[in-house]
Protein backbone atom coordinates (compact mmCIF):
# COMPACT_ATOMS: atom_id res chain seq x y z
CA UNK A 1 -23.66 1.45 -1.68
CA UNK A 2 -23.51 5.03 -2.20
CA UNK A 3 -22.25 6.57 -5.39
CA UNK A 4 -21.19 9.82 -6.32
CA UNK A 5 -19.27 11.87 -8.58
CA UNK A 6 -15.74 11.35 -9.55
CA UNK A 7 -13.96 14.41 -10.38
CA UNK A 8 -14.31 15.26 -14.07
CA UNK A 9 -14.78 11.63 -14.75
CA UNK A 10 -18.43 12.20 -15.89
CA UNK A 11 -18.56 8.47 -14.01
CA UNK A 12 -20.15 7.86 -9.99
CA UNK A 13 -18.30 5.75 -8.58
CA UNK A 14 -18.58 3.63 -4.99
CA UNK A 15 -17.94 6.18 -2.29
CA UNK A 16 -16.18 3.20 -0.70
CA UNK A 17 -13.65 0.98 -2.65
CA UNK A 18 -11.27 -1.54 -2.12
CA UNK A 19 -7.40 -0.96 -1.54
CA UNK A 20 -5.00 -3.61 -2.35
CA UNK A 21 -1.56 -2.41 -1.13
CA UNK A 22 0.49 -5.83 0.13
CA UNK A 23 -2.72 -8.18 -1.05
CA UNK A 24 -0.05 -10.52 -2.92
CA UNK A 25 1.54 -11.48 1.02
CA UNK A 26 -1.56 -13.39 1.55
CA UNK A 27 -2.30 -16.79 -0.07
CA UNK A 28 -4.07 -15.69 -3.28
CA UNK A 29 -7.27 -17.31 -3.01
CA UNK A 30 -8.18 -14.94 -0.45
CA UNK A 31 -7.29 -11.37 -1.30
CA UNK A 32 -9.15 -12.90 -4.65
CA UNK A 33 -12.56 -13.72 -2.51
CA UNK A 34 -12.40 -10.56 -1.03
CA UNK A 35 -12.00 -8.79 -3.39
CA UNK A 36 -15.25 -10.50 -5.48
CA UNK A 37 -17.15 -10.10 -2.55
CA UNK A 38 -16.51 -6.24 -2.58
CA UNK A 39 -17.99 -6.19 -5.91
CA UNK A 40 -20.64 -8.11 -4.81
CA UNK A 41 -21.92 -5.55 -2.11
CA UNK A 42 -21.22 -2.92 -4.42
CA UNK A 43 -17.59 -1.87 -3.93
CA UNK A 44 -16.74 -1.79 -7.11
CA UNK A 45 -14.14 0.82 -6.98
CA UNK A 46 -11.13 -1.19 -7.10
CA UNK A 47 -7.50 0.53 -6.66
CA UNK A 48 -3.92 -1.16 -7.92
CA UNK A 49 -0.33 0.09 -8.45
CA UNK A 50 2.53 -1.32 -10.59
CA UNK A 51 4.50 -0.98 -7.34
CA UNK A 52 2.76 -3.16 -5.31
CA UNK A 53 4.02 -6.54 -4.82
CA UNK A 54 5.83 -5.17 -8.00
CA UNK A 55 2.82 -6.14 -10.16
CA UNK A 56 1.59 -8.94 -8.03
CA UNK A 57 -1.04 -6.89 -7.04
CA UNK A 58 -2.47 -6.34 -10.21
CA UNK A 59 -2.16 -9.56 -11.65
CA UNK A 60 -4.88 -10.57 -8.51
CA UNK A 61 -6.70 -7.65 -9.13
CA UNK A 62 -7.22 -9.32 -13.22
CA UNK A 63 -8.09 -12.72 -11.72
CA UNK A 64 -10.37 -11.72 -8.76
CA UNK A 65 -12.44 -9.35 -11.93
CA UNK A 66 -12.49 -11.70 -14.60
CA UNK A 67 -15.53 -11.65 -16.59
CA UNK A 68 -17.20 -8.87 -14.01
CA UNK A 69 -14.04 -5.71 -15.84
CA UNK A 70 -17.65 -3.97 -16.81
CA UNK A 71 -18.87 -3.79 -13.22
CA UNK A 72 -15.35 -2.48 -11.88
CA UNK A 73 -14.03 1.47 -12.12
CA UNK A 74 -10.43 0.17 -12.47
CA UNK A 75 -7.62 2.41 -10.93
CA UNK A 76 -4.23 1.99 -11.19
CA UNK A 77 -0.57 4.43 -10.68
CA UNK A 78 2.51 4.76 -12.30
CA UNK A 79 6.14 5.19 -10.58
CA UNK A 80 7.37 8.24 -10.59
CA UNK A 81 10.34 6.79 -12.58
CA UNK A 82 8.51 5.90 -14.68
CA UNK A 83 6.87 9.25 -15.53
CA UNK A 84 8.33 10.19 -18.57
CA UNK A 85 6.20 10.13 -21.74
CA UNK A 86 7.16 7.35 -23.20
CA UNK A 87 7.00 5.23 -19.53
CA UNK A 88 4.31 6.71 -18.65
CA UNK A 89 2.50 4.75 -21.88
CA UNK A 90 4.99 1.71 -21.22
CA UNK A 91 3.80 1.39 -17.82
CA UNK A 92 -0.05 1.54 -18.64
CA UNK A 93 0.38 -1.38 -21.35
CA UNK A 94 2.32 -3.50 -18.72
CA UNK A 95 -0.32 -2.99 -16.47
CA UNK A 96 -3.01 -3.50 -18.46
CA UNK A 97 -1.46 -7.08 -19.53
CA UNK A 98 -1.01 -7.61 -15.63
CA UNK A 99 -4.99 -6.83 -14.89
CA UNK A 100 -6.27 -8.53 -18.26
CA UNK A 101 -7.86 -5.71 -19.82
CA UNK A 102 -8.07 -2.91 -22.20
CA UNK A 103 -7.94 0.08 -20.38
CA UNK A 104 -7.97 1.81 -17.02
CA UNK A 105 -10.68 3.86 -15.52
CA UNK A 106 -8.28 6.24 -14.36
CA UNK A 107 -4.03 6.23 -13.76
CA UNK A 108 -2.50 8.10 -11.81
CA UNK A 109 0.77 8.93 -10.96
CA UNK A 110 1.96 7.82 -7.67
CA UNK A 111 3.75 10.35 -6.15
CA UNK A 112 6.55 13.24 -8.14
CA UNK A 113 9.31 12.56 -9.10
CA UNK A 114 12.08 13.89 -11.07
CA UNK A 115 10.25 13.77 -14.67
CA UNK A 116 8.64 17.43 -15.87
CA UNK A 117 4.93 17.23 -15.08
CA UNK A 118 4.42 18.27 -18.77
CA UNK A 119 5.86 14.75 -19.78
CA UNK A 120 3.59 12.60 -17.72
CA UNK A 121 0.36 14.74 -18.84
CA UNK A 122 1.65 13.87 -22.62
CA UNK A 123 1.90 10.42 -21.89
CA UNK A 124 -1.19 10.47 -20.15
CA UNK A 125 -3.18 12.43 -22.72
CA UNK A 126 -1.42 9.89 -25.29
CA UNK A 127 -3.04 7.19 -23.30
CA UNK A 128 -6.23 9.00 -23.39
CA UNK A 129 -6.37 9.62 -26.95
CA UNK A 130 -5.94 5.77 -27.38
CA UNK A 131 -8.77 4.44 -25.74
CA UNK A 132 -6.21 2.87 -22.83
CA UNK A 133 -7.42 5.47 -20.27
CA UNK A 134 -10.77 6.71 -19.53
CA UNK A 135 -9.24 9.78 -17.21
CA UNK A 136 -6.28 9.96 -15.05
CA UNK A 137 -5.34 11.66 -11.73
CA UNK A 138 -2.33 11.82 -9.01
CA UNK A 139 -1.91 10.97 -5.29
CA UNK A 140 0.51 12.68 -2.67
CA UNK A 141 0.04 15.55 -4.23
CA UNK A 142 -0.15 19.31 -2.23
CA UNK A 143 -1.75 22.38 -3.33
CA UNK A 144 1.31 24.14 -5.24
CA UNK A 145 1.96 20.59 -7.32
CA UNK A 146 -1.80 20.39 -7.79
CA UNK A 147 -2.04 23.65 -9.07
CA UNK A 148 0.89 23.73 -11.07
CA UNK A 149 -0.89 20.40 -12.90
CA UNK A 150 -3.62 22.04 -13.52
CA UNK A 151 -2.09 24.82 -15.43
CA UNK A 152 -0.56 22.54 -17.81
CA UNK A 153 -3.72 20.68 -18.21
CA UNK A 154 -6.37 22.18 -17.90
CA UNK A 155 -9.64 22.99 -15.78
CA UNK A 156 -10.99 19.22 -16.20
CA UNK A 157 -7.63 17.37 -14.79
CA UNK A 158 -6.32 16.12 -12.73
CA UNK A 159 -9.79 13.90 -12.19
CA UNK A 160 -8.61 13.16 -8.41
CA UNK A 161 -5.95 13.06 -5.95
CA UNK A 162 -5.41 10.10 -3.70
CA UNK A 163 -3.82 11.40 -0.38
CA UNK A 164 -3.24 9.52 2.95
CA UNK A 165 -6.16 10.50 5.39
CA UNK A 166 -7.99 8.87 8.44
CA UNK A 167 -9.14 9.82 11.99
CA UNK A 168 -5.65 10.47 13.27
CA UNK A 169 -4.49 12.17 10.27
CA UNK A 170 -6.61 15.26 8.89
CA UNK A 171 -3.97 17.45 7.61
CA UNK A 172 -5.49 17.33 4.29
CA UNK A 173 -8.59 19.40 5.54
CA UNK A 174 -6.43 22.54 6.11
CA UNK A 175 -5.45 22.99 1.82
CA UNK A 176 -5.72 19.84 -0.20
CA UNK A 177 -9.55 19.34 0.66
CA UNK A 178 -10.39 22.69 0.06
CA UNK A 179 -8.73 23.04 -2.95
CA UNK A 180 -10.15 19.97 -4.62
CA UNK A 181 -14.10 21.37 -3.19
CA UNK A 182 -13.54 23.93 -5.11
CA UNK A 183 -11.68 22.51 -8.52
CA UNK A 184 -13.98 19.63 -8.84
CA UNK A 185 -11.13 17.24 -8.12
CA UNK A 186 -12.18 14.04 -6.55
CA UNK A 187 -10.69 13.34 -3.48
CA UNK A 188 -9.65 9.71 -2.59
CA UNK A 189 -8.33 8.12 1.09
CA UNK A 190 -5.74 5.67 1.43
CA UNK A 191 -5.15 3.73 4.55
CA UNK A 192 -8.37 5.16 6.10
CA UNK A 193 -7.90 3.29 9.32
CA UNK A 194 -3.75 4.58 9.73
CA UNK A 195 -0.73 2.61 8.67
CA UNK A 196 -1.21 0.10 11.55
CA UNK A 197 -5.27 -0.20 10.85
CA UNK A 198 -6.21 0.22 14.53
CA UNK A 199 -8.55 2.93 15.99
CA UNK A 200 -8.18 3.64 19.61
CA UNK A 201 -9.95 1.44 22.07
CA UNK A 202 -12.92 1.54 23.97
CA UNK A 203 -11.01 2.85 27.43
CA UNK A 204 -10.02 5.81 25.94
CA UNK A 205 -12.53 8.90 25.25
CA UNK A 206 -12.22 8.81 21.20
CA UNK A 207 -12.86 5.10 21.19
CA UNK A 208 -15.91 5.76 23.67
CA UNK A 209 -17.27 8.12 20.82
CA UNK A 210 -16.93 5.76 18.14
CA UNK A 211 -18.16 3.04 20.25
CA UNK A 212 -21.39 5.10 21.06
CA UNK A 213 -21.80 6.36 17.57
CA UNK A 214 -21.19 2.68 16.53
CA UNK A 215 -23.94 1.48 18.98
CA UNK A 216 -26.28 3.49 17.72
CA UNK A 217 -26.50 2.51 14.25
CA UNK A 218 -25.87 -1.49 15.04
CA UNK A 219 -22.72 -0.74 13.23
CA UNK A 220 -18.81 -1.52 13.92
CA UNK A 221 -16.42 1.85 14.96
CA UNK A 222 -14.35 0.97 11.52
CA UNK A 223 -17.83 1.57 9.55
CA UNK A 224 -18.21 4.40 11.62
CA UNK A 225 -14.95 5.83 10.97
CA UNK A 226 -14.99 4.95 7.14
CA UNK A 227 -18.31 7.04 6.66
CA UNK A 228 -16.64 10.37 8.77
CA UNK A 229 -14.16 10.17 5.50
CA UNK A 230 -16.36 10.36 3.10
CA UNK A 231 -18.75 12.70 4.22
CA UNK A 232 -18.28 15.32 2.01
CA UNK A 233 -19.08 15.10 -1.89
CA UNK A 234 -15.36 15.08 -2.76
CA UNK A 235 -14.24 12.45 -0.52
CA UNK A 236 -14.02 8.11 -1.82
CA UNK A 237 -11.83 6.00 0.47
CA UNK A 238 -10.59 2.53 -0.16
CA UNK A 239 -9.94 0.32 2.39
CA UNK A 240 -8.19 -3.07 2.16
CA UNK A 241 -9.49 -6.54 2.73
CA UNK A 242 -7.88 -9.28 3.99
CA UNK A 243 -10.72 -11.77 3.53
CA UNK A 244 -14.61 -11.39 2.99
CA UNK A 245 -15.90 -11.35 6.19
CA UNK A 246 -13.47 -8.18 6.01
CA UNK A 247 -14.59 -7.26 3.10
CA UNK A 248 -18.22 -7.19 3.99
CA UNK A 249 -17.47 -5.13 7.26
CA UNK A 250 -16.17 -2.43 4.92
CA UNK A 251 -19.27 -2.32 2.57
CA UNK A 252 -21.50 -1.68 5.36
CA UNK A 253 -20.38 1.98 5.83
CA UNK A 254 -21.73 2.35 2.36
CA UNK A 255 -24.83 3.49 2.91
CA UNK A 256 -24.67 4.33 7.08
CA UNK A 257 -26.18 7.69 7.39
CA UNK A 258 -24.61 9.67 10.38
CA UNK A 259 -26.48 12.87 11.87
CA UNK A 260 -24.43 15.91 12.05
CA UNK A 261 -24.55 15.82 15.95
CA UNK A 262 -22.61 12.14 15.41
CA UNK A 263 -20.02 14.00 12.88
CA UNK A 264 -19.49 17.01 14.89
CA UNK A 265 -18.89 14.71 17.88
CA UNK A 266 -16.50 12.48 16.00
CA UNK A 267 -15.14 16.25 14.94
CA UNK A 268 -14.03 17.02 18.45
CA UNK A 269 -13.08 13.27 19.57
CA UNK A 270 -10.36 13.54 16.30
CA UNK A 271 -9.38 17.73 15.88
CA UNK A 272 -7.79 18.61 13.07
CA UNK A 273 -4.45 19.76 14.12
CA UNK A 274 -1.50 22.27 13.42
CA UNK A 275 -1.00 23.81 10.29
CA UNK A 276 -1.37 23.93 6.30
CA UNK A 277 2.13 22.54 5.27
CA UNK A 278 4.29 19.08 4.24
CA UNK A 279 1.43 16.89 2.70
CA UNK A 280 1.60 13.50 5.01
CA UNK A 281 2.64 10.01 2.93
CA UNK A 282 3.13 6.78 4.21
């Protein structure tokens, strides 16, 4: 599995994690086993919320790391309404109890809400000063909120930004991306394969490319497509498992080189359209 740099972390991290939005609908034992066989081909990125399954999520996330917490670059977020100061710190111990450890890797806040920006950094710093946080970041965030965070913090924050980006869905590549090449600001992909996880088929001409591509390496079109989102330095993505067969298929884009013939063709199978403006969320 390929590492690389996280942000201002000073940590490399998995360029390909594991998601676990809506894990707890499953019967436990196997988001839990996919999960553990993630870290087990080297996925050891793992990425929670306090929103999902409110806290369900996390509380699998504790169980499926138990006794492996020093193999794992734990991530989770914090509500916006919870972004206050004093929440934001409230929130981080409640998860912490949740996942069964000490501290977080990096927390981030979900998305912006109504709470000053200068309160969550406090809270977050407050965090950080306390040994509960290694680093922290933000997700849905666009270039004016990014940039207005990093005038309040500083040049080494935020550490990433997790955004919503997959085939069908580059309109991160005309700002965000850009802007976190050239801030140091890691760059991490939720729902890589689109809010319904399907790519198009094999009839149609992107699924032919994919296909080809796929062919070529003796790989699947989802590894294919997970390694076109990560292949620039900034870029992590984290997938979800359902099961570890699943979880397996995922790993293998770890380390699938792709020419820059195959990424130029996957380029023009999947344009990046229109123009620089509402960041897309799910």
């Amino acid at each position: 599995m390929q590492k690389r740099q996280f942000g201002s972390s000073g940590r490399n991290v998995a360029v390909i994690g594991q998601g676990t939005w809506n894990i707890e609908k499953a019967d436990p034992s196997r988001p839990i086993a996919a999960l553990q066989r993630g870290l087990d081909l080297g996925m050891t990125h793992i990425d929670c919320a306090e929103m999902y399954g409110s806290g369900q999520a996390e509380e699998l996330v504790g169980r499926a790391i138990a006794g492996r917490r020093n193999e794992v670059f734990l991530v989770s977020k914090v509500l916006p309404t919870h972004a206050s100061r004093s929440g934001v710190v409230a929130a981080c111990h409640a998860s912490l109890v949740r996942l069964k450890t000490d501290h977080l890797d990096c927390f981030l806040l979900h998305w912006r809400g109504r709470y000053a920006l200068e309160d969550t950094v406090a809270g977050f710093e407050e965090l950080r000063r306390h040994g509960k946080i290694r680093t922290w970041g933000v997700s849905n965030f666009d270039v004016p909120d990014l940039e207005e965070i990093r005038a309040i913090a500083g040049k080494d924050h935020p550490a990433c930004n997790q955004v919503l980006y997959h085939l069908q869905e580059r309109a991160i590549e005309h700002a965000v991306l850009p802007w976190c090449e050239r801030n140091g600001v890691a760059v991490v992909a939720y729902s890589p394969f689109g809010s319904n996880g399907r790519l198009p088929g094999e009839r149609t001409s992107r699924g032919r490319v994919l296909k080809d591509i796929a062919d070529a390496h003796g790989a699947s079109v989802h590894q294919v497509a997970l390694r076109f989102l990560v292949r620039k330095s900034p870029l992590f993505t984290i997938p979800k498992a359902s099961n570890p067969e699943h979880a397996a298929a995922n790993a293998g884009a770890g380390d699938l080189e792709l020419s820059e013939t195959e990424l130029a063709q996957i380029d023009r199978a999947f344009p990046l359209k229109g123009r620089a403006g509402t960041l897309p969320t799910l």
